[in-house]
Protein backbone atom coordinates (compact mmCIF):
# COMPACT_ATOMS: atom_id res chain seq x y z
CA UNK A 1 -14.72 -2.05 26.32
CA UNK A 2 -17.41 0.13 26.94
CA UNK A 3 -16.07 1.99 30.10
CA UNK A 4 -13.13 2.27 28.11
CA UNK A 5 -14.92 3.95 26.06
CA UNK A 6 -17.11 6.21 28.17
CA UNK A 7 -13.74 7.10 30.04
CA UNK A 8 -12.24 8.05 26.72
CA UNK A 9 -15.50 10.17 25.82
CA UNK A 10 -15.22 12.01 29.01
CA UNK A 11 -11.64 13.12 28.44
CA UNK A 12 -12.01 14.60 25.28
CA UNK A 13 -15.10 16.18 26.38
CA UNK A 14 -13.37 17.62 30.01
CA UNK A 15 -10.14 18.51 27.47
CA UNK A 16 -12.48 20.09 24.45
CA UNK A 17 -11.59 23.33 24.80
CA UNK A 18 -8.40 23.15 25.23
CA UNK A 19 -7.82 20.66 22.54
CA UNK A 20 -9.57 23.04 20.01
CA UNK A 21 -7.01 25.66 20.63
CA UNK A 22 -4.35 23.69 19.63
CA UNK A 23 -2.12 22.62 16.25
CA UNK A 24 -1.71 19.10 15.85
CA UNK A 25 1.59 19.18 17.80
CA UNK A 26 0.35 20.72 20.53
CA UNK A 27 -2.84 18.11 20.72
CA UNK A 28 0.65 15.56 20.88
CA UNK A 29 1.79 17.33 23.81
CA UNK A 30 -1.36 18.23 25.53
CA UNK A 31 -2.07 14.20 25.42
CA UNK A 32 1.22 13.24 26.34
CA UNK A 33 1.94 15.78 29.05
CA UNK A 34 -0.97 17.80 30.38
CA UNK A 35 -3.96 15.47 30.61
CA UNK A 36 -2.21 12.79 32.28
CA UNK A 37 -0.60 15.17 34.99
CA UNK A 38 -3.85 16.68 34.86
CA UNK A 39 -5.21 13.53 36.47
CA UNK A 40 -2.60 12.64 39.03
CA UNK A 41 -4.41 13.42 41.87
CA UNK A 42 -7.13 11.51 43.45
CA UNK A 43 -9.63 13.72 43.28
CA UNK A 44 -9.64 14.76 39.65
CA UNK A 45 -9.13 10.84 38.89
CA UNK A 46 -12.61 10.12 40.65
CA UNK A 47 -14.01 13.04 38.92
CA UNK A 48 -13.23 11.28 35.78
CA UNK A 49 -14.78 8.35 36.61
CA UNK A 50 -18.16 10.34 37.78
CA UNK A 51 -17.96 11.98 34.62
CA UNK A 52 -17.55 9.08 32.59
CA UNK A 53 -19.84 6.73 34.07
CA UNK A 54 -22.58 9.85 33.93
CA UNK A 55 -22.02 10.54 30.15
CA UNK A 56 -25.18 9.68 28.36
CA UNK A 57 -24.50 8.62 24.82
CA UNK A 58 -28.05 7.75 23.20
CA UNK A 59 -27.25 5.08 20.55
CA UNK A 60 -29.35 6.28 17.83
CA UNK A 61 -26.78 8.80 17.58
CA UNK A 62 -23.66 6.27 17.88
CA UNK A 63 -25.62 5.00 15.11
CA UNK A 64 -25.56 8.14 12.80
CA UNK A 65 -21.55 8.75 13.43
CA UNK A 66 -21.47 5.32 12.46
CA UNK A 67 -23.55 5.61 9.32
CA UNK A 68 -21.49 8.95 8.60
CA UNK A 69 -18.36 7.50 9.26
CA UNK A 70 -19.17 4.31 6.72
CA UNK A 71 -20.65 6.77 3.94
CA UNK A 72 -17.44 8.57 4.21
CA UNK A 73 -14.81 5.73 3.73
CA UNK A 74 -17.10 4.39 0.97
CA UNK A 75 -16.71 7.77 -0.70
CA UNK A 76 -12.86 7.71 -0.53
CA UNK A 77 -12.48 4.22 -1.62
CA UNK A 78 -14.92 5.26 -4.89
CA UNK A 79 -12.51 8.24 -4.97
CA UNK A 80 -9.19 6.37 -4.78
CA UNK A 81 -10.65 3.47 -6.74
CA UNK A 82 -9.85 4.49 -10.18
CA UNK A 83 -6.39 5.60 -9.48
CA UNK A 84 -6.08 1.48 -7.87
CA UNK A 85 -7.74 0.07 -10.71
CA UNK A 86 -4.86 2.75 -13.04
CA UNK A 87 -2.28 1.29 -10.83
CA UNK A 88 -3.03 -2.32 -11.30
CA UNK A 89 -3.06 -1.83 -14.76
CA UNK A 90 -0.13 0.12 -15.33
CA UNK A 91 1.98 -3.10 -13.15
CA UNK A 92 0.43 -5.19 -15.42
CA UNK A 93 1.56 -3.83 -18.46
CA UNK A 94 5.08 -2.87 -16.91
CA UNK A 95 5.32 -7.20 -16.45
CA UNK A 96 4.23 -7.95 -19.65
CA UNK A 97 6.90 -5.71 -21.00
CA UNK A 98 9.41 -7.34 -18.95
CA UNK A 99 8.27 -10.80 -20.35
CA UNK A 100 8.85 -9.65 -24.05
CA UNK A 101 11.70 -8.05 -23.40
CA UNK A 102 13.15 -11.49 -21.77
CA UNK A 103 11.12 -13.14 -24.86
CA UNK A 104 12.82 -10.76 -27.53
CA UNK A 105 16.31 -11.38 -26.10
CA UNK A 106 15.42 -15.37 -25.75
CA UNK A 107 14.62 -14.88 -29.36
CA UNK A 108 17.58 -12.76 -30.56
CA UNK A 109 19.90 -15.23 -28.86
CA UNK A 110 18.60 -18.43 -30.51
CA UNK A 111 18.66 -16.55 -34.14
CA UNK A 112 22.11 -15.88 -33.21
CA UNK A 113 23.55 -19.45 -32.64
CA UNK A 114 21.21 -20.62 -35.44
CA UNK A 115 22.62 -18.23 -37.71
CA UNK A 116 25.80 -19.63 -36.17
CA UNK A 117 25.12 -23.11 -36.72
CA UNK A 118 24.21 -23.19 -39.75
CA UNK A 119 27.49 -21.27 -41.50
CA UNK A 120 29.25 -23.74 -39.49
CA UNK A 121 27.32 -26.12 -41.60
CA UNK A 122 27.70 -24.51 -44.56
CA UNK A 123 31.43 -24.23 -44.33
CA UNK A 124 31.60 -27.74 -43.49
CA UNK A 125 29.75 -28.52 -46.53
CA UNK A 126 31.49 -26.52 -48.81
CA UNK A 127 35.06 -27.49 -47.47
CA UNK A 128 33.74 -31.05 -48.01
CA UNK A 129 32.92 -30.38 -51.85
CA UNK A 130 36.01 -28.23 -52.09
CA UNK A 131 37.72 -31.89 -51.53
CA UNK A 132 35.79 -34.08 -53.33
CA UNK A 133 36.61 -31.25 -56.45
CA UNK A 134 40.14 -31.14 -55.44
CA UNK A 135 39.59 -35.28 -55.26
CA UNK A 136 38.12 -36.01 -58.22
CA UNK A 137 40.61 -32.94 -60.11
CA UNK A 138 43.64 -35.20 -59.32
């Protein structure tokens, strides 16, 4: 991993320049189609390797890109954190008004049928004391 690594540090540093005249489309390009026919030959492939396995990267400063790095995702996820925390929320609430609205409807339906029910009830009671009056009339 770490000659991966030093090899990796070596081509951006050999490829600086040019990648620091380029848009973001161009960087595509440049990585895709100049650096690798760039080192096709031989030559330029063992100066690559010289290059990389000369690099000198003192840790204490892997350290500090490190340390920068960390500060700086800890500042976006502070950043970002209230508009998660909004977004939880706001899902929360949208599936608790889902659940009434299921609840209402549950509700409405059974006040329906009981409503239902009981004039069936009712009309069977009254059609029973509409005979025993028409019954006892006789």
């Amino acid at each position: 991993m770490n000659t991966i690594f030093h090899i990796s540090l070596a081509l951006l540093h050999d490829a600086a320049d040019d990648l620091l005249q380029l848009d973001f489309e161009g960087a595509l390009k440049y990585f895709r189609v100049t650096l690798p026919r760039k080192y096709r030959t031989e030559a330029n492939a063992k100066a690559l390797i010289r290059h990389a396995v000369e690099f000198k990267l003192k840790h204490k400063r892997l350290l500090k890109y490190e340390k920068e790095y960390m500060e700086m995702k800890e500042q976006e996820r502070i950043q970002e954190d209230p508009l998660m925390k909004l977004q939880k929320v706001n899902a929360h609430y949208c599936d608790t008004i889902l659940r009434l609205e299921r609840e209402n409807d549950d509700l409405a339906h059974e006040l329906v049928n009981s409503k239902i029910e009981l004039r069936r009830k009712l009309d069977a009671v009254e059609v029973r004391s509409f005979c025993c009056a028409f019954s006892f009339g006789q």
